[in-house]
PDB file of N, CA and C in Angstrom:
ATOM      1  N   UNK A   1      84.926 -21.901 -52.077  1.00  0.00           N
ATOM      2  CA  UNK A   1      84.131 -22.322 -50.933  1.00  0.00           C
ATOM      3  C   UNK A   1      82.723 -21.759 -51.055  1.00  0.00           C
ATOM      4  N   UNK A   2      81.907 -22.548 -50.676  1.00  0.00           N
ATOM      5  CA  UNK A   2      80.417 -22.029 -51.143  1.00  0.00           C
ATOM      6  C   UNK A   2      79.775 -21.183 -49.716  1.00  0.00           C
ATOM      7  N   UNK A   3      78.691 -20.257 -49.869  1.00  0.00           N
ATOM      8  CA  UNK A   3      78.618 -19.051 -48.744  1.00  0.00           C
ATOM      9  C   UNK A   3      76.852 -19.825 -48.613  1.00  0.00           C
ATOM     10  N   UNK A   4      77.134 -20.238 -47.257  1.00  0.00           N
ATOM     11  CA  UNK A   4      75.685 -20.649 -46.792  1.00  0.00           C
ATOM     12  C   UNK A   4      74.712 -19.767 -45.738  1.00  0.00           C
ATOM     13  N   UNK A   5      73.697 -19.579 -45.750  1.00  0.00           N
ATOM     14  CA  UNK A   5      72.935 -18.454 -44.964  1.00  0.00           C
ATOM     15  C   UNK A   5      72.617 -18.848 -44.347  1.00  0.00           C
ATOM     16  N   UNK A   6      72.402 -18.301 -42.907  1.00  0.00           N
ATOM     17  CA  UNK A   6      71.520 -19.003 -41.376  1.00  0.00           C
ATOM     18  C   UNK A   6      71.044 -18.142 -40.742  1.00  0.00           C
ATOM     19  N   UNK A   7      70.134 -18.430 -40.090  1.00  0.00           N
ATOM     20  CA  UNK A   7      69.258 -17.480 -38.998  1.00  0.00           C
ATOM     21  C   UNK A   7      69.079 -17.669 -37.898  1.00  0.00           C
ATOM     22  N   UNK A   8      69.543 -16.692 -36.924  1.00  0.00           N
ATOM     23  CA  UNK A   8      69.289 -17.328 -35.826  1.00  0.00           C
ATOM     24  C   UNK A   8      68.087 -17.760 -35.154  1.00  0.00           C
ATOM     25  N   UNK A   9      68.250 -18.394 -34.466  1.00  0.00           N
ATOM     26  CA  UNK A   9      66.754 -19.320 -33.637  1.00  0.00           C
ATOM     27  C   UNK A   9      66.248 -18.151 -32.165  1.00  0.00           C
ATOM     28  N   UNK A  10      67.563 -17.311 -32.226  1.00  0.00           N
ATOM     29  CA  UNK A  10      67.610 -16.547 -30.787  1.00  0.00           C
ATOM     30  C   UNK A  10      66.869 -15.295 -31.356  1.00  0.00           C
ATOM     31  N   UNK A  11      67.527 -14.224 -31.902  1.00  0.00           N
ATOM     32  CA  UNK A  11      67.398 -13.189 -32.150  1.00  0.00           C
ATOM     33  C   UNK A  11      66.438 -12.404 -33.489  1.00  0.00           C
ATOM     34  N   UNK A  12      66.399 -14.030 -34.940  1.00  0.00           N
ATOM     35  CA  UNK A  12      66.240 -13.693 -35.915  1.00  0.00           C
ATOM     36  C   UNK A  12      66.886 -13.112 -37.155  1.00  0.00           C
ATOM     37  N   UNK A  13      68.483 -12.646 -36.483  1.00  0.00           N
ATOM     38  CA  UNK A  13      68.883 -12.219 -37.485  1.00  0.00           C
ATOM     39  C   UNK A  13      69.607 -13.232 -38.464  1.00  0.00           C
ATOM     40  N   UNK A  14      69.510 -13.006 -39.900  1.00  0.00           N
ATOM     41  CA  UNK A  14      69.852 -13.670 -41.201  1.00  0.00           C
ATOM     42  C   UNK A  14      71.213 -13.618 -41.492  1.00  0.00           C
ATOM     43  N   UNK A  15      72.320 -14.269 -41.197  1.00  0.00           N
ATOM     44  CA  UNK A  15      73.921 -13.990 -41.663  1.00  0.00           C
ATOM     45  C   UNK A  15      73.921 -15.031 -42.738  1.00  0.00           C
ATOM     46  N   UNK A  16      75.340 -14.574 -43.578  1.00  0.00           N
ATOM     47  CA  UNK A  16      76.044 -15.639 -44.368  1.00  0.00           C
ATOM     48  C   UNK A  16      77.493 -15.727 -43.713  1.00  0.00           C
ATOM     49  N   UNK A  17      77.928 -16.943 -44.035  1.00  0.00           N
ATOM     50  CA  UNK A  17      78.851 -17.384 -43.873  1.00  0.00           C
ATOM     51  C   UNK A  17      79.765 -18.465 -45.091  1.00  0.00           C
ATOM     52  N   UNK A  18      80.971 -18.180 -45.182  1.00  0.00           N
ATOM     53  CA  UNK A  18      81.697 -18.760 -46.361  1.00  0.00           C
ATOM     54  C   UNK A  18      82.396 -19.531 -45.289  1.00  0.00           C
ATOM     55  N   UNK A  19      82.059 -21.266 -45.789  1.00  0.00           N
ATOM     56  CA  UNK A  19      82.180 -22.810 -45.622  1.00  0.00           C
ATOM     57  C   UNK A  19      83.032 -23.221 -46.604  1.00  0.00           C
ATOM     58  N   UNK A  20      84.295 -24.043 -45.977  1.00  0.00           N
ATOM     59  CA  UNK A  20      84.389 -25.144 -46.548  1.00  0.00           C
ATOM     60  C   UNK A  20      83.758 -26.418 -46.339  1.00  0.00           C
ATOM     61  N   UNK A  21      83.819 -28.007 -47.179  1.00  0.00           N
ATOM     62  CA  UNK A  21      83.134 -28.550 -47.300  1.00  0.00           C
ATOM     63  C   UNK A  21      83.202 -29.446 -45.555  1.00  0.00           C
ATOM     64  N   UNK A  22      84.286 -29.166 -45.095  1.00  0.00           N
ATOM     65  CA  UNK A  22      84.689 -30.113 -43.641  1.00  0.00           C
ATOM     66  C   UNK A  22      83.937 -28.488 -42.798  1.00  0.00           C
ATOM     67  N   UNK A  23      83.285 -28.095 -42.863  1.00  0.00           N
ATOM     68  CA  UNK A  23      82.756 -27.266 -41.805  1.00  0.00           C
ATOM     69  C   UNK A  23      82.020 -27.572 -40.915  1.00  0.00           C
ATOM     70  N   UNK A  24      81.252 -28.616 -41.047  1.00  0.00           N
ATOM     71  CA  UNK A  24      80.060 -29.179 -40.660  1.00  0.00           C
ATOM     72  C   UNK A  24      80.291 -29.340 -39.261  1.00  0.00           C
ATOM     73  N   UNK A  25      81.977 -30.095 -38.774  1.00  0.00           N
ATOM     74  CA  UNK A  25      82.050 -29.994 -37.445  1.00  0.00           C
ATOM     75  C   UNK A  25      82.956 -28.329 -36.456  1.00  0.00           C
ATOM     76  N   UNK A  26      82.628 -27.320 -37.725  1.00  0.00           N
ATOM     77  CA  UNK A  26      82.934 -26.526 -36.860  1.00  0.00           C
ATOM     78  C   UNK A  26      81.490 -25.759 -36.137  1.00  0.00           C
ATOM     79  N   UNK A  27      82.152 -25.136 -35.289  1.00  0.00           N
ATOM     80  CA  UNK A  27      80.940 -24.402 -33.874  1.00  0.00           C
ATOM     81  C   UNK A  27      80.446 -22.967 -34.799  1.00  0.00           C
ATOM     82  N   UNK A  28      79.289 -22.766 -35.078  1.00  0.00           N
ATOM     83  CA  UNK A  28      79.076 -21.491 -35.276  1.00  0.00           C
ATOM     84  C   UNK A  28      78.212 -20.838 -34.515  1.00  0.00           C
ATOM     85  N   UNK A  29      78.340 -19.388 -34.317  1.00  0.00           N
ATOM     86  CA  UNK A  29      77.524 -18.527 -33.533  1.00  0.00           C
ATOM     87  C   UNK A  29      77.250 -17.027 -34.193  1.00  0.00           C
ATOM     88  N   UNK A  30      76.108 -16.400 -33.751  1.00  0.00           N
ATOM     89  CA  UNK A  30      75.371 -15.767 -34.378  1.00  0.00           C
ATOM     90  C   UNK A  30      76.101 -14.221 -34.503  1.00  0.00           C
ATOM     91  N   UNK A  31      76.509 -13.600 -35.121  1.00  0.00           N
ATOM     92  CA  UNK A  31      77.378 -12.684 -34.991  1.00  0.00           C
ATOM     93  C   UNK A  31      76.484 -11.076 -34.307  1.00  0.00           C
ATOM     94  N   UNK A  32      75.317 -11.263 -34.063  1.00  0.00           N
ATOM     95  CA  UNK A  32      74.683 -10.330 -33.456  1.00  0.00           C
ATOM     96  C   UNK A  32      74.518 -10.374 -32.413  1.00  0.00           C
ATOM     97  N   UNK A  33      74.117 -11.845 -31.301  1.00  0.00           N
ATOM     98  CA  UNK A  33      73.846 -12.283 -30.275  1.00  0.00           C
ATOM     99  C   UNK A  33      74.977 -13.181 -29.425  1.00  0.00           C
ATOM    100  N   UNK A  34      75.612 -14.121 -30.254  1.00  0.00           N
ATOM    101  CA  UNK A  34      76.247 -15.033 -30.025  1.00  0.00           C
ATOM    102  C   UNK A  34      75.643 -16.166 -29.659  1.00  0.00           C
ATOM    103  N   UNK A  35      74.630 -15.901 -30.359  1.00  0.00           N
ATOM    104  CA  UNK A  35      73.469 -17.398 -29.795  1.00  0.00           C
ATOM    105  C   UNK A  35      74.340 -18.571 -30.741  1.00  0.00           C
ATOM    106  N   UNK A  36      73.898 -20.055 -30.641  1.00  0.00           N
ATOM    107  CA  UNK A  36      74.458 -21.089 -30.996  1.00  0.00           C
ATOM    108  C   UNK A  36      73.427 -21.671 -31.351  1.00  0.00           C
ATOM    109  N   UNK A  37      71.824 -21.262 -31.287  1.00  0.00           N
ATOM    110  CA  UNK A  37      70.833 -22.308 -32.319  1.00  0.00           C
ATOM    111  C   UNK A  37      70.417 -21.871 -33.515  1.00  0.00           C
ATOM    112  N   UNK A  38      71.368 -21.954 -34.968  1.00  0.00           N
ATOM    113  CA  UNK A  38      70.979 -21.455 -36.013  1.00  0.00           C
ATOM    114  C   UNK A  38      70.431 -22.399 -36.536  1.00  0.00           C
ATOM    115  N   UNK A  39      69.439 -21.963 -37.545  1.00  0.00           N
ATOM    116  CA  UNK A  39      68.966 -22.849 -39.199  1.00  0.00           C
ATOM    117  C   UNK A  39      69.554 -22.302 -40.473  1.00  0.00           C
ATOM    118  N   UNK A  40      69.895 -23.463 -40.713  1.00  0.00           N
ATOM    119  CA  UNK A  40      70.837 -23.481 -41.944  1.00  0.00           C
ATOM    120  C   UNK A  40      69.451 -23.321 -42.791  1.00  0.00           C
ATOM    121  N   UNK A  41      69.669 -21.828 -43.848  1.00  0.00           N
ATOM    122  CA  UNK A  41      68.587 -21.819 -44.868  1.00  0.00           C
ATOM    123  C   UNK A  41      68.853 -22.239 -46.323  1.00  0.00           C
ATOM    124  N   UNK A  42      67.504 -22.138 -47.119  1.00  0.00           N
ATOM    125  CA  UNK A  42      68.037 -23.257 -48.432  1.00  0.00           C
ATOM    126  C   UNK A  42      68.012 -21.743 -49.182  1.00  0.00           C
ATOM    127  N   UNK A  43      69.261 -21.870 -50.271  1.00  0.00           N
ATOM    128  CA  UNK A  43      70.014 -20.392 -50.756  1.00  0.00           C
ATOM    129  C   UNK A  43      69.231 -21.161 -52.347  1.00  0.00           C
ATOM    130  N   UNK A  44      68.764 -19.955 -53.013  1.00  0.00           N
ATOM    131  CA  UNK A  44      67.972 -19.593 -54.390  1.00  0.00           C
ATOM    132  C   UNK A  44      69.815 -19.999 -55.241  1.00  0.00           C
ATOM    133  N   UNK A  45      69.240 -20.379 -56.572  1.00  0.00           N
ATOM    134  CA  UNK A  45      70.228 -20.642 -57.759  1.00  0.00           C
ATOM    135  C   UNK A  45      70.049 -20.105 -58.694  1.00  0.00           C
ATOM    136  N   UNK A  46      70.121 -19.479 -59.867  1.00  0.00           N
ATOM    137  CA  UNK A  46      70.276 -19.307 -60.956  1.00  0.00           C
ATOM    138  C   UNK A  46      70.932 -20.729 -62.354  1.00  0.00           C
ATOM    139  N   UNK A  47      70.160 -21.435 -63.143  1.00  0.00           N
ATOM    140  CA  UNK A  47      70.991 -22.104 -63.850  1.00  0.00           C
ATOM    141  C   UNK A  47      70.631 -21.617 -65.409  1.00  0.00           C
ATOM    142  N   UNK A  48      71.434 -20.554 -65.708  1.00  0.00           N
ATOM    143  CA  UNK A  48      71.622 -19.935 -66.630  1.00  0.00           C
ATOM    144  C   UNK A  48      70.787 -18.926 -67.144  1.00  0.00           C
ATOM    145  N   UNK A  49      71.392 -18.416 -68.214  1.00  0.00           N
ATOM    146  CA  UNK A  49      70.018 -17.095 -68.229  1.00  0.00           C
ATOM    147  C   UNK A  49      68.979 -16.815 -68.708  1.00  0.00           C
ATOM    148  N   UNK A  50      67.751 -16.059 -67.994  1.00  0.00           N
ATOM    149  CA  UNK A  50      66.568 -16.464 -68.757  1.00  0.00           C
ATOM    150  C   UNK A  50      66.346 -15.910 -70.530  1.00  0.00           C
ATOM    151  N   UNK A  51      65.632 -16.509 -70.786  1.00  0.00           N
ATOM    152  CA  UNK A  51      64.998 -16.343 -71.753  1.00  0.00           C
ATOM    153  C   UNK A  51      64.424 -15.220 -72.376  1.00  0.00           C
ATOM    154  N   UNK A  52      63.696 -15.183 -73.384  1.00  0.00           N
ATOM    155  CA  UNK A  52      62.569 -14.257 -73.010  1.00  0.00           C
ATOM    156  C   UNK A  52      61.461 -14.904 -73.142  1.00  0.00           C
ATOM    157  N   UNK A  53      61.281 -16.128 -73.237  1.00  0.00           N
ATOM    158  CA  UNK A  53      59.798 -16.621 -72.501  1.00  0.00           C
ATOM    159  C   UNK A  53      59.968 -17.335 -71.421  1.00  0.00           C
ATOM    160  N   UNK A  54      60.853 -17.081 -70.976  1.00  0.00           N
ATOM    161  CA  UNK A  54      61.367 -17.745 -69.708  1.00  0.00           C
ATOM    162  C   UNK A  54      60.570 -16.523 -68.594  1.00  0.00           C
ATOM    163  N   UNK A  55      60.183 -16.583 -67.348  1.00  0.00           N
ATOM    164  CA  UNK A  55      59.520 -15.478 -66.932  1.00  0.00           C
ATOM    165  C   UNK A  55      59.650 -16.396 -64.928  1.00  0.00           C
ATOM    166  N   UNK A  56      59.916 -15.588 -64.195  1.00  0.00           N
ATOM    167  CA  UNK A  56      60.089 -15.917 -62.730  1.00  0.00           C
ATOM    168  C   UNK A  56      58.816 -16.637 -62.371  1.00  0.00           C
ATOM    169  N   UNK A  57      58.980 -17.878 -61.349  1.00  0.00           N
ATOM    170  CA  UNK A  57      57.987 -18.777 -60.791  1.00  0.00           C
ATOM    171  C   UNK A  57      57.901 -18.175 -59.233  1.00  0.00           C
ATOM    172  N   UNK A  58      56.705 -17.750 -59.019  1.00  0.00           N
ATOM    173  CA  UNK A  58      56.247 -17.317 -57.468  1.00  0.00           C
ATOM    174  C   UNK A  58      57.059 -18.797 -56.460  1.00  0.00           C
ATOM    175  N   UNK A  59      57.262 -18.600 -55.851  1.00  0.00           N
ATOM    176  CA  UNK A  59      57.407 -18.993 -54.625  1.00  0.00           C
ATOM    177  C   UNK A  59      56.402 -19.953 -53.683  1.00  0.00           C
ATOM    178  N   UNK A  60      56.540 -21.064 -53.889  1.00  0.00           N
ATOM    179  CA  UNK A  60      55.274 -21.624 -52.987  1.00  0.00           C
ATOM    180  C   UNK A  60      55.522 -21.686 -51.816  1.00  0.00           C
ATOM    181  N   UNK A  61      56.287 -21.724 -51.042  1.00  0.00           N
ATOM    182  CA  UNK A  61      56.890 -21.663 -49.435  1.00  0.00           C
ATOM    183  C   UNK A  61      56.164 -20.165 -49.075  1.00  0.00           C
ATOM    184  N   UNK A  62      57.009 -18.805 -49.493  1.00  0.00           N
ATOM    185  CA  UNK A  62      56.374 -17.934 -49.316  1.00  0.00           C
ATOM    186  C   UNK A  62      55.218 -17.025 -49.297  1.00  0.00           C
ATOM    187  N   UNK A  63      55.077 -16.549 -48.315  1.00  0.00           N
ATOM    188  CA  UNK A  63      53.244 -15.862 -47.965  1.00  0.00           C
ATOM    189  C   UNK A  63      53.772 -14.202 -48.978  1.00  0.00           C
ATOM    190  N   UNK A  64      54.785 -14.191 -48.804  1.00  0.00           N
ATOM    191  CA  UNK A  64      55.235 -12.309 -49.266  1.00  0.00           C
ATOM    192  C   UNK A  64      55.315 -12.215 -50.903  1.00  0.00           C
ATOM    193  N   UNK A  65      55.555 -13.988 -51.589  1.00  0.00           N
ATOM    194  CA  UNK A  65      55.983 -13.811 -52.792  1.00  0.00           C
ATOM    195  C   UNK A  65      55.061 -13.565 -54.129  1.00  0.00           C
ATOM    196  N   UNK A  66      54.862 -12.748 -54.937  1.00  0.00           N
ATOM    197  CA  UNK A  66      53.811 -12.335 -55.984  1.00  0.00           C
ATOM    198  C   UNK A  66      54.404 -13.249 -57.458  1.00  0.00           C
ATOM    199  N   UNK A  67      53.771 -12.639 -58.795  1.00  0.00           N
ATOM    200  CA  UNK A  67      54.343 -12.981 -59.743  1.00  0.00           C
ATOM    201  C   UNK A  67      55.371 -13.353 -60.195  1.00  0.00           C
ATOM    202  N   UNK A  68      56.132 -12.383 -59.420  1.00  0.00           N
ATOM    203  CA  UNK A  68      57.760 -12.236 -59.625  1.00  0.00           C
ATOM    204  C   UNK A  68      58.539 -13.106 -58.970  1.00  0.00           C
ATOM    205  N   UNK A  69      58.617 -14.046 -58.072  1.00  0.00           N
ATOM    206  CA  UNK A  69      59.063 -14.656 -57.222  1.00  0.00           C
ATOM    207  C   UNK A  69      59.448 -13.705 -55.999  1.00  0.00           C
ATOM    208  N   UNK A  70      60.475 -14.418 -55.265  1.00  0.00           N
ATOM    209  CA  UNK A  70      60.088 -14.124 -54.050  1.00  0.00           C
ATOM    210  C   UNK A  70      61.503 -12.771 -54.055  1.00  0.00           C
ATOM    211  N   UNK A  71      62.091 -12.084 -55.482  1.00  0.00           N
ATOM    212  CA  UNK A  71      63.208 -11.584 -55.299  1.00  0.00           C
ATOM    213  C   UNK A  71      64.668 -11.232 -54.857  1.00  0.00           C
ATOM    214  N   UNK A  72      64.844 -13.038 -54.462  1.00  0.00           N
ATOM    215  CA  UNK A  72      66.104 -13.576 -54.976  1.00  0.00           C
ATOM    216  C   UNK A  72      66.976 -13.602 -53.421  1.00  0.00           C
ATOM    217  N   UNK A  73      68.071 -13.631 -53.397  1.00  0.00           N
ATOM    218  CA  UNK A  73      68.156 -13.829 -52.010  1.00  0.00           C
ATOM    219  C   UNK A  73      68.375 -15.151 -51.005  1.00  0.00           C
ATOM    220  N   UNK A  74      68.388 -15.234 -49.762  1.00  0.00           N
ATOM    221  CA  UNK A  74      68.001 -16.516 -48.996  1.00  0.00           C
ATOM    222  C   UNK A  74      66.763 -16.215 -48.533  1.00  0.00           C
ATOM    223  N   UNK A  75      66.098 -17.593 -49.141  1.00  0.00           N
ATOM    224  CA  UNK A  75      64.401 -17.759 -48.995  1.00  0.00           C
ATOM    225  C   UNK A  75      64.250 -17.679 -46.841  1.00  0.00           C
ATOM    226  N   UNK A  76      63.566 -16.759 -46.327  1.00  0.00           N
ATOM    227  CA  UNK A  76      63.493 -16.359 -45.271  1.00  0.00           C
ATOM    228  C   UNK A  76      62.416 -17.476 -44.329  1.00  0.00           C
ATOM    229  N   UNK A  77      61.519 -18.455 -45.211  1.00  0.00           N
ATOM    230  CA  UNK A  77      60.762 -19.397 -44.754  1.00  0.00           C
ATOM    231  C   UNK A  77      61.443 -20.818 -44.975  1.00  0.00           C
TER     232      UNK A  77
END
């Protein structure tokens, strides 16, 4: 089952949660607040391993991200 990240709309805080693919009509709530308006965030991939001229792409969404990208994670923007 794949683990999708959300934030709440209430409080701000960032959870994951492990989904199956029929989840869509279940109810979720924020495990800090119990708020019910989350955003589903878009989760970073890896497709295989780098290189060595392979080298991390900054982040264009993010204001925080440098050379390195934005250091991996669920992208917070």
């Amino acid at each position: 089952m794949p683990i999708y990240s959300y934030r709440c709309r209430d409080c701000g805080v960032v959870f994951d949660l492990l989904e199956g693919v029929s989840a869509e009509k279940v109810r979720r709530s924020c495990p800090e607040c119990s708020g019910e308006s989350l955003k589903k965030l878009h989760a970073g991939f890896n497709v295989g391993a780098p290189g060595k001229d392979s080298a991390p792409e900054a982040c264009p969404t993010c204001p925080a991200a440098g050379p390195a990208g934005c250091g991996g994670g669920p992208c917070p923007f």
